[in-house]
N, C-alpha and C. Protein backbone atom coordinates (compact mmCIF):
# COMPACT_ATOMS: atom_id res chain seq x y z
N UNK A 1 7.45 44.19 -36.83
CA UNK A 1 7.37 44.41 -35.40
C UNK A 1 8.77 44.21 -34.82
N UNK A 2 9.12 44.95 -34.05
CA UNK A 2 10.49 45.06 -33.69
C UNK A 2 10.65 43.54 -32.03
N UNK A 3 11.80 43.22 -31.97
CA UNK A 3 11.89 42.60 -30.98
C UNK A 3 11.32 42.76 -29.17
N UNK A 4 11.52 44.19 -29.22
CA UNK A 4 11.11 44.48 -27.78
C UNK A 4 9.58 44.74 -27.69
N UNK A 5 8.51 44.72 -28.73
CA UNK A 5 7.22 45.16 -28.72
C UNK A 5 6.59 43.71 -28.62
N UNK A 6 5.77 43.60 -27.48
CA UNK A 6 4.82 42.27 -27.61
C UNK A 6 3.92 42.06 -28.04
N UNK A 7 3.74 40.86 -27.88
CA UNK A 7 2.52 40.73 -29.02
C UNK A 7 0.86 40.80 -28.40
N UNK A 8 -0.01 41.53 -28.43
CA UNK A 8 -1.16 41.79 -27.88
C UNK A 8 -2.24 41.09 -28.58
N UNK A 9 -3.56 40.13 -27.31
CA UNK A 9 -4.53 38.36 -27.61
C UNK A 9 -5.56 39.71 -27.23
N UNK A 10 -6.69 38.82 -28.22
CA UNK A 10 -8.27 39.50 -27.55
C UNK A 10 -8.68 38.15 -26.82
N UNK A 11 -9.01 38.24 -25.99
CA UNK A 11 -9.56 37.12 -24.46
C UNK A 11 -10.81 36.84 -24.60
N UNK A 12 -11.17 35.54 -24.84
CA UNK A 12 -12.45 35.25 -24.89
C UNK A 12 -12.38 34.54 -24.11
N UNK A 13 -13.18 34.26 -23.01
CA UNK A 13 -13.11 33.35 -22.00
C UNK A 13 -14.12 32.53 -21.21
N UNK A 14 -14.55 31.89 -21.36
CA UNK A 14 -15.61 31.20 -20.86
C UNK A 14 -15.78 30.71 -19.55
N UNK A 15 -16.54 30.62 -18.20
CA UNK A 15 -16.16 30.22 -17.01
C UNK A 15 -17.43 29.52 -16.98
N UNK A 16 -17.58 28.13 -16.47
CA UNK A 16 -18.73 27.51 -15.75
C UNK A 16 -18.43 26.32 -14.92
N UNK A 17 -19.46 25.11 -14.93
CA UNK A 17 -19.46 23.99 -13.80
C UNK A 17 -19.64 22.87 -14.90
N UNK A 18 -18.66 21.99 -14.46
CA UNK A 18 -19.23 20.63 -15.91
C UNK A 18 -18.32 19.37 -15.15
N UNK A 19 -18.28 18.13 -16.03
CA UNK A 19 -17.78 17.06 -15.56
C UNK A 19 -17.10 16.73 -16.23
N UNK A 20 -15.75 16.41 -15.82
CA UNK A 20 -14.86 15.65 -16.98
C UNK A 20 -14.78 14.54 -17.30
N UNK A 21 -14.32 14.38 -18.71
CA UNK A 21 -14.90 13.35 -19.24
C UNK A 21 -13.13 13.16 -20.27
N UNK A 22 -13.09 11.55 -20.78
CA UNK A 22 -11.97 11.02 -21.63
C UNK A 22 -10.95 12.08 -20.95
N UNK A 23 -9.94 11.57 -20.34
CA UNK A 23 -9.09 12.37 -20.53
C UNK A 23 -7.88 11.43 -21.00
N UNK A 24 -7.64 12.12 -22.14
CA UNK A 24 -6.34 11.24 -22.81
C UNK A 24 -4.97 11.80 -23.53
N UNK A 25 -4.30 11.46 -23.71
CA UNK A 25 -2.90 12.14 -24.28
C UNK A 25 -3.19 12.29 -25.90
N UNK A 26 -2.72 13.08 -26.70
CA UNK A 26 -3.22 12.85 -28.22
C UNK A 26 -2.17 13.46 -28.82
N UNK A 27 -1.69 12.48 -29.48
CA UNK A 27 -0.20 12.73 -30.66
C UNK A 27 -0.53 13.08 -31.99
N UNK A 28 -0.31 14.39 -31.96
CA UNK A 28 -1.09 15.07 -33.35
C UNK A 28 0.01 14.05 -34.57
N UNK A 29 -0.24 14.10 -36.14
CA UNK A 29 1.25 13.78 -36.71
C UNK A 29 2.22 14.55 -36.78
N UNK A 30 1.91 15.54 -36.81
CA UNK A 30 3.00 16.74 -36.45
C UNK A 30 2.88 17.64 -35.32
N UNK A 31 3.79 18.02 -34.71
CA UNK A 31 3.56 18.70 -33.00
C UNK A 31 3.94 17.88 -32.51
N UNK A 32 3.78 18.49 -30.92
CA UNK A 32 3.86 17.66 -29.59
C UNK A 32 2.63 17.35 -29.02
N UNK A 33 2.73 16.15 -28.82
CA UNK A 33 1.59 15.28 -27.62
C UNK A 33 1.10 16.56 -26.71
N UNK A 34 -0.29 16.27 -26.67
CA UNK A 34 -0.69 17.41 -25.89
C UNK A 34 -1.92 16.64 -25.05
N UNK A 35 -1.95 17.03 -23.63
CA UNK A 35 -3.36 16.15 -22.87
C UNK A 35 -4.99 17.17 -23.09
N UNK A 36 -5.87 15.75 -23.26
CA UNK A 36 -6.92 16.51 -24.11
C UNK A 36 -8.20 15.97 -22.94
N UNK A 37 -9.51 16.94 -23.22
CA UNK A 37 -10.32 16.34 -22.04
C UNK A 37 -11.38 16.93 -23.25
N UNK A 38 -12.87 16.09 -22.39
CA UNK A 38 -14.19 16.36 -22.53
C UNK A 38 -14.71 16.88 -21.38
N UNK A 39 -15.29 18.08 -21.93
CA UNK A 39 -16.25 18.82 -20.45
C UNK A 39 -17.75 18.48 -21.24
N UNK A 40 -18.39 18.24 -19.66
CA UNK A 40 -19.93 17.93 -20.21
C UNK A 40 -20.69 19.45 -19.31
N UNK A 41 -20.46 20.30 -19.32
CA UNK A 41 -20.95 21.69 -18.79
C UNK A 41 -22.23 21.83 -18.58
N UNK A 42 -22.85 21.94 -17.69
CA UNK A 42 -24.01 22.15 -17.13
C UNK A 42 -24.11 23.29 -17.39
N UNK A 43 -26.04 23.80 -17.44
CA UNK A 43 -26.30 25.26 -18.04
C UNK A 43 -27.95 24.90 -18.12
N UNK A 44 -28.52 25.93 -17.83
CA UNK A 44 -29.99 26.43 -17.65
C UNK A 44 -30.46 25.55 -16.27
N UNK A 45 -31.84 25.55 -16.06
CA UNK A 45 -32.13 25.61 -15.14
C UNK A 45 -31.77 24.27 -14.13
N UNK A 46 -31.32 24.12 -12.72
CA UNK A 46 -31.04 23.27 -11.87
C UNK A 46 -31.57 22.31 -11.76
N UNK A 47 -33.50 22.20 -12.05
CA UNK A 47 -34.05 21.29 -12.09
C UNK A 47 -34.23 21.03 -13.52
N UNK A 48 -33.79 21.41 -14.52
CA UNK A 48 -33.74 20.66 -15.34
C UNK A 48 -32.09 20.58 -16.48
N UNK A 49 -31.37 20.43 -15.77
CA UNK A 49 -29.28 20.88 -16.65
C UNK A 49 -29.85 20.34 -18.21
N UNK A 50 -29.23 21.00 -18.39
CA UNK A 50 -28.87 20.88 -19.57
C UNK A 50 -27.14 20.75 -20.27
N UNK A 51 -27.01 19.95 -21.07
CA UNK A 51 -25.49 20.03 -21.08
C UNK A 51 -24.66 20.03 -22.40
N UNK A 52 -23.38 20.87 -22.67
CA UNK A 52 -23.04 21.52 -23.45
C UNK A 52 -21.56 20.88 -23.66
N UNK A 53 -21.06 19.87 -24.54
CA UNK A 53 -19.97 19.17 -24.64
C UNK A 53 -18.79 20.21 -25.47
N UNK A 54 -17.59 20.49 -24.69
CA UNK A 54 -16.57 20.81 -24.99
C UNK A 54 -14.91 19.77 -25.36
N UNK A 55 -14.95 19.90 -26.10
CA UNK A 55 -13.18 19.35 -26.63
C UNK A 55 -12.56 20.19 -26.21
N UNK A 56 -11.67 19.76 -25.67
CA UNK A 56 -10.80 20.99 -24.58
C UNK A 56 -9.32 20.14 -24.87
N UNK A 57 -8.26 21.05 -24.63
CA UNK A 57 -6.76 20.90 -25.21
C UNK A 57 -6.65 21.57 -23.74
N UNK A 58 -5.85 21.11 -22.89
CA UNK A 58 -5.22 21.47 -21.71
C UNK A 58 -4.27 21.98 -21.78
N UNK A 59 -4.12 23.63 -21.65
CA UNK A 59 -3.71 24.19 -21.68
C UNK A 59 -2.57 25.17 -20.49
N UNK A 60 -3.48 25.11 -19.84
CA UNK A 60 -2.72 26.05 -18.74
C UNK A 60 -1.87 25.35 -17.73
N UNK A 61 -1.00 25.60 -17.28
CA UNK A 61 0.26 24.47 -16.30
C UNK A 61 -0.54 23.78 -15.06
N UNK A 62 -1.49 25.16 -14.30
CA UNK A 62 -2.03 24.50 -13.31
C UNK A 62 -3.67 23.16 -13.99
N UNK A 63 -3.88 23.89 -14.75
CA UNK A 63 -5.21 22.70 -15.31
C UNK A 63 -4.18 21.69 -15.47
N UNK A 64 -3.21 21.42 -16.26
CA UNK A 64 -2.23 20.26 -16.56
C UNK A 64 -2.78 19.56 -15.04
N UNK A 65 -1.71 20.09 -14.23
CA UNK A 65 -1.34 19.34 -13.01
C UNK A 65 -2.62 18.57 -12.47
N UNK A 66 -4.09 19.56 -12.56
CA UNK A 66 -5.18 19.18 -11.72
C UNK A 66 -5.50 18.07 -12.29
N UNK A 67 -6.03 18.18 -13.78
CA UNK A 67 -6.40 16.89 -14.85
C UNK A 67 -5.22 15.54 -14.52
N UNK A 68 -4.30 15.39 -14.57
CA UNK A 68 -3.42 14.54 -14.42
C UNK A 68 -3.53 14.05 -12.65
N UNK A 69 -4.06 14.41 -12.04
CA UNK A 69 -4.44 14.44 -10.71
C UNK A 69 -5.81 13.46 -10.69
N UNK A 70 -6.59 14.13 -11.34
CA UNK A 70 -8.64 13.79 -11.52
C UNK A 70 -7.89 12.11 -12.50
N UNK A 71 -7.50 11.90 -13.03
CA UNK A 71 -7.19 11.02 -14.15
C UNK A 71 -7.62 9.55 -14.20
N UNK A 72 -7.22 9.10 -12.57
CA UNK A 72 -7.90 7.74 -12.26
C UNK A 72 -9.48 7.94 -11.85
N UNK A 73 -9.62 9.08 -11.27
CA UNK A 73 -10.74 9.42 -10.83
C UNK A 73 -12.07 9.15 -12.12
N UNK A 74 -11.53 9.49 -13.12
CA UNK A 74 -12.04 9.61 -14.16
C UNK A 74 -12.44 8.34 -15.07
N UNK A 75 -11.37 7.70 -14.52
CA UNK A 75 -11.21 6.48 -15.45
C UNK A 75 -11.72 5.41 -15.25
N UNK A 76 -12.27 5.61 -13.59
CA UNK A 76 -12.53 4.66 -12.40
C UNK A 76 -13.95 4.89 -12.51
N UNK A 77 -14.66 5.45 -13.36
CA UNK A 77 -15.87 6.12 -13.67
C UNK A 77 -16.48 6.89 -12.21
N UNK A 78 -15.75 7.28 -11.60
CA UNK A 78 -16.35 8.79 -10.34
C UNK A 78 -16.81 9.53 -11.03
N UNK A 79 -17.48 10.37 -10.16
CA UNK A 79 -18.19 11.68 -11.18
C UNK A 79 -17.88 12.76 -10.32
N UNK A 80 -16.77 13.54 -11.96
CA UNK A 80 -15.84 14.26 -11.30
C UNK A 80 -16.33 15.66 -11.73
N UNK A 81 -16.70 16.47 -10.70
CA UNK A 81 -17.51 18.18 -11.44
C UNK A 81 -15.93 18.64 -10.95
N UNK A 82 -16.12 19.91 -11.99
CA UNK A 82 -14.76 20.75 -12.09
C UNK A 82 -15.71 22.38 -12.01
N UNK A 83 -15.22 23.31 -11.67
CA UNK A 83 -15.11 24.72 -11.96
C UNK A 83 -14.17 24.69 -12.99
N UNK A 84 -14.69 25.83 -14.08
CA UNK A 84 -13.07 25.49 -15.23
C UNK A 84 -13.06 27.02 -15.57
N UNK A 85 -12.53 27.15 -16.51
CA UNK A 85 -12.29 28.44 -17.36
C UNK A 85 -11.03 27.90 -18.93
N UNK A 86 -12.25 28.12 -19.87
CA UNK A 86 -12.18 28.23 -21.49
C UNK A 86 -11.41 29.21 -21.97
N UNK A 87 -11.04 29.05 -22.99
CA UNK A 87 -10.21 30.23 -23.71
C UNK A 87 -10.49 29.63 -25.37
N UNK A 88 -10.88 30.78 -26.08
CA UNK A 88 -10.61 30.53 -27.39
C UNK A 88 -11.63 29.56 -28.21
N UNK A 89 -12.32 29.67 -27.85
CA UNK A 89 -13.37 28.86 -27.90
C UNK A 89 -14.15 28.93 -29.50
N UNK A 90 -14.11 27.78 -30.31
CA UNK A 90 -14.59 27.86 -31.61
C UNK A 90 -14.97 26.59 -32.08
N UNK A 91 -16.13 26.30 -32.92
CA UNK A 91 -16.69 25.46 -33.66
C UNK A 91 -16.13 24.59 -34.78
N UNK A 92 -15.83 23.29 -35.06
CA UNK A 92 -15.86 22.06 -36.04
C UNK A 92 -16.54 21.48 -36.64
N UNK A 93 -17.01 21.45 -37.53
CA UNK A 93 -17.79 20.53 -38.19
C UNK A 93 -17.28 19.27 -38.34
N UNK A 94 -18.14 18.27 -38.39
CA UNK A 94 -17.69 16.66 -38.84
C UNK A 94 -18.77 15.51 -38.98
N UNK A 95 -18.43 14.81 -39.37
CA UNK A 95 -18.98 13.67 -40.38
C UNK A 95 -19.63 12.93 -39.21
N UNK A 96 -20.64 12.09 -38.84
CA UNK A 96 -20.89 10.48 -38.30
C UNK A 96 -20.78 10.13 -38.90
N UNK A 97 -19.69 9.16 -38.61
CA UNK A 97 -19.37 7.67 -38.72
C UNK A 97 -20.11 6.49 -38.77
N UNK A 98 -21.00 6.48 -37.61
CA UNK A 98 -21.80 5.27 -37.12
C UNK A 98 -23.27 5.60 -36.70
N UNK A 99 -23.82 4.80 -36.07
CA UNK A 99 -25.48 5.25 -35.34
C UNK A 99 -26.52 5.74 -36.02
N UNK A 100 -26.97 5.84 -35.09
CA UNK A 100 -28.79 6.81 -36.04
C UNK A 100 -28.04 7.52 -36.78
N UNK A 101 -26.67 8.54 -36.64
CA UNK A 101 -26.70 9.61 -37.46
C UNK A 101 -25.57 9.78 -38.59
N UNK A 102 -25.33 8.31 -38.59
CA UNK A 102 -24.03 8.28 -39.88
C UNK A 102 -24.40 8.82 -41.18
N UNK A 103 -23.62 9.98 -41.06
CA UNK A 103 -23.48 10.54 -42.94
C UNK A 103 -24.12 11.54 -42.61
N UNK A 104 -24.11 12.20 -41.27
CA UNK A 104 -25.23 13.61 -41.25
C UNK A 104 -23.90 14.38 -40.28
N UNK A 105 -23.98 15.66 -40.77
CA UNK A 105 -22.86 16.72 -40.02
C UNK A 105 -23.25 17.31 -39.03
N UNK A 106 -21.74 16.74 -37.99
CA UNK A 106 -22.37 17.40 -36.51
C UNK A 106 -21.27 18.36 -35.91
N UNK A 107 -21.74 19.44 -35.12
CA UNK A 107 -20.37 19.98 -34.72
C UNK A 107 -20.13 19.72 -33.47
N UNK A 108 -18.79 20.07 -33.28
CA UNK A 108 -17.71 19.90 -31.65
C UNK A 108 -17.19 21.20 -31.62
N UNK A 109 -17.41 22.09 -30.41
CA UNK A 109 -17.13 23.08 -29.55
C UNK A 109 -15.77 22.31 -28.98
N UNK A 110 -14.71 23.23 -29.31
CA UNK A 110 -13.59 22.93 -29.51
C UNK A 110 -12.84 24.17 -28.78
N UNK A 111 -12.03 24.36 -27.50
CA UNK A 111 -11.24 25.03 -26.60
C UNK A 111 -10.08 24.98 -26.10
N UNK A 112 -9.88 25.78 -25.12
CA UNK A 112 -8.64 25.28 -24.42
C UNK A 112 -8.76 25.32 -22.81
N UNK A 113 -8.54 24.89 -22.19
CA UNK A 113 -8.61 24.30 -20.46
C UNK A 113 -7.56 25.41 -19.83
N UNK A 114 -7.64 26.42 -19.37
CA UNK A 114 -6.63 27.61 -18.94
C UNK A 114 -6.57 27.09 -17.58
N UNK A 115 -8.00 26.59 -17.04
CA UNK A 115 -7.69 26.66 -15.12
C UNK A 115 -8.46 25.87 -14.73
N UNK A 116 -8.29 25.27 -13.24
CA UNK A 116 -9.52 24.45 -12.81
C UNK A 116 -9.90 24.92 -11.64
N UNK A 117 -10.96 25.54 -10.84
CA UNK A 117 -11.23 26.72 -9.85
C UNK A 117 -11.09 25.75 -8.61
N UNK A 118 -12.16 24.45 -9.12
CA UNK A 118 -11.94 23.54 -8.05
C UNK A 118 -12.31 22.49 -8.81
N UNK A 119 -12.42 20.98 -7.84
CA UNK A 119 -12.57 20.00 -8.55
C UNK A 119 -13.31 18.90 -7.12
N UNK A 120 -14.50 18.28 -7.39
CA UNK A 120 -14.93 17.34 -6.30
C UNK A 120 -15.40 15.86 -7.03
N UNK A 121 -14.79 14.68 -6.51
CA UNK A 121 -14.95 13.37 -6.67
C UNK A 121 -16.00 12.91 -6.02
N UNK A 122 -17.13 12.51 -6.83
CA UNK A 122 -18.64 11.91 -6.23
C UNK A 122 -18.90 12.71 -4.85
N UNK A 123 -19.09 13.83 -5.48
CA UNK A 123 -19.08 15.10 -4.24
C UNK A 123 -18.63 15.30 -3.28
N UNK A 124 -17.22 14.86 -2.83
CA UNK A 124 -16.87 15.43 -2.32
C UNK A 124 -15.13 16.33 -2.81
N UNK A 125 -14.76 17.25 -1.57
CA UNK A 125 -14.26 18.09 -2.52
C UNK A 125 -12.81 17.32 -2.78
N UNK A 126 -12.42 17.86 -3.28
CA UNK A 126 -11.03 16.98 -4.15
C UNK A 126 -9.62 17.81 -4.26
N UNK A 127 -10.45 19.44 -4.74
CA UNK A 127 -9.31 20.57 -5.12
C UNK A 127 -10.12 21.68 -5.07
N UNK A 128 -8.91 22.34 -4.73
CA UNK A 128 -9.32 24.10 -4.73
C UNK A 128 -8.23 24.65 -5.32
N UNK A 129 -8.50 26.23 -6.16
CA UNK A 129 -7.45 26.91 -6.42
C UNK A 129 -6.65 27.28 -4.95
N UNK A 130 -7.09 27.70 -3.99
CA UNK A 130 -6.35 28.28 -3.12
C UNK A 130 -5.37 27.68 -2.43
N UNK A 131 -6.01 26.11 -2.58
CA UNK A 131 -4.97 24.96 -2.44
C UNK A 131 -3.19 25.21 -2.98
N UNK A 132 -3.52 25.69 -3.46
CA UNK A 132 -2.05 26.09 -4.61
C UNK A 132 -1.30 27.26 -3.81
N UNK A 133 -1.94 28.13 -2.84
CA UNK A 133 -1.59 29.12 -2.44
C UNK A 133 -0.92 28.62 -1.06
N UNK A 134 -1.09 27.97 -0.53
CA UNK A 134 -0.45 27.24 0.75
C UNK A 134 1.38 27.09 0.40
């Protein structure tokens, strides 16, 4: 491939409503430190959620900024719902460790954090994308 030809992604992208969860810095042994979150994603019906845990790698500049924003919020145990949008989204297998289910294989839905649409602390609102547009 020559220098001036770019390189062309197929987009998988996921958009929903969830709560963030751990958000922590994580020093691979090789690479750079990268900030990492848990989404607990809400899905099916209102009166009864159901919820869908994502490992998410923060990815996009503005998610950076928002997550690093939500951070005490988070830590302070608030309950913080986000609008988000996924990218790349793929499955892990792995071991328990401990509990009812040590020695039985479980998987982690494993992503990347591109955006945060909005963001509200024990309901109320906190962030908006358009916020950014001011």
């Amino acid at each position: 491939m020559s220098s001036n030809e770019t390189t062309k992604y197929f987009d998988l992208h996921t958009q929903g409503i969830g709560y963030l969860n751990r958000v922590r810095e994580v020093t691979p042994k090789e690479g750079k430190p990268f900030l990492s979150v848990t989404i607990a994603a809400l899905r099916g019906s209102v009166d009864n959620a159901q919820y869908t845990h994502f490992e998410c790698r923060v990815s996009g500049k503005q998610a950076q900024e928002v997550v690093r924003k939500l951070t005490s919020a988070v830590e302070g145990d608030s309950k913080v719902l986000i609008g988000f949008t996924l990218s790349d989204l793929y499955a892990e297998t792995f071991t328990f460790k401990n509990g009812d289910r040590a020695g039985e294989t479980g998987i982690s839905l494993k992503s990347r954090l591109l955006r945060v649409a909005w963001a509200k602390v024990d309901g109320q609102p906190f962030y908006t994308a358009q916020d950014d547009a001011a």
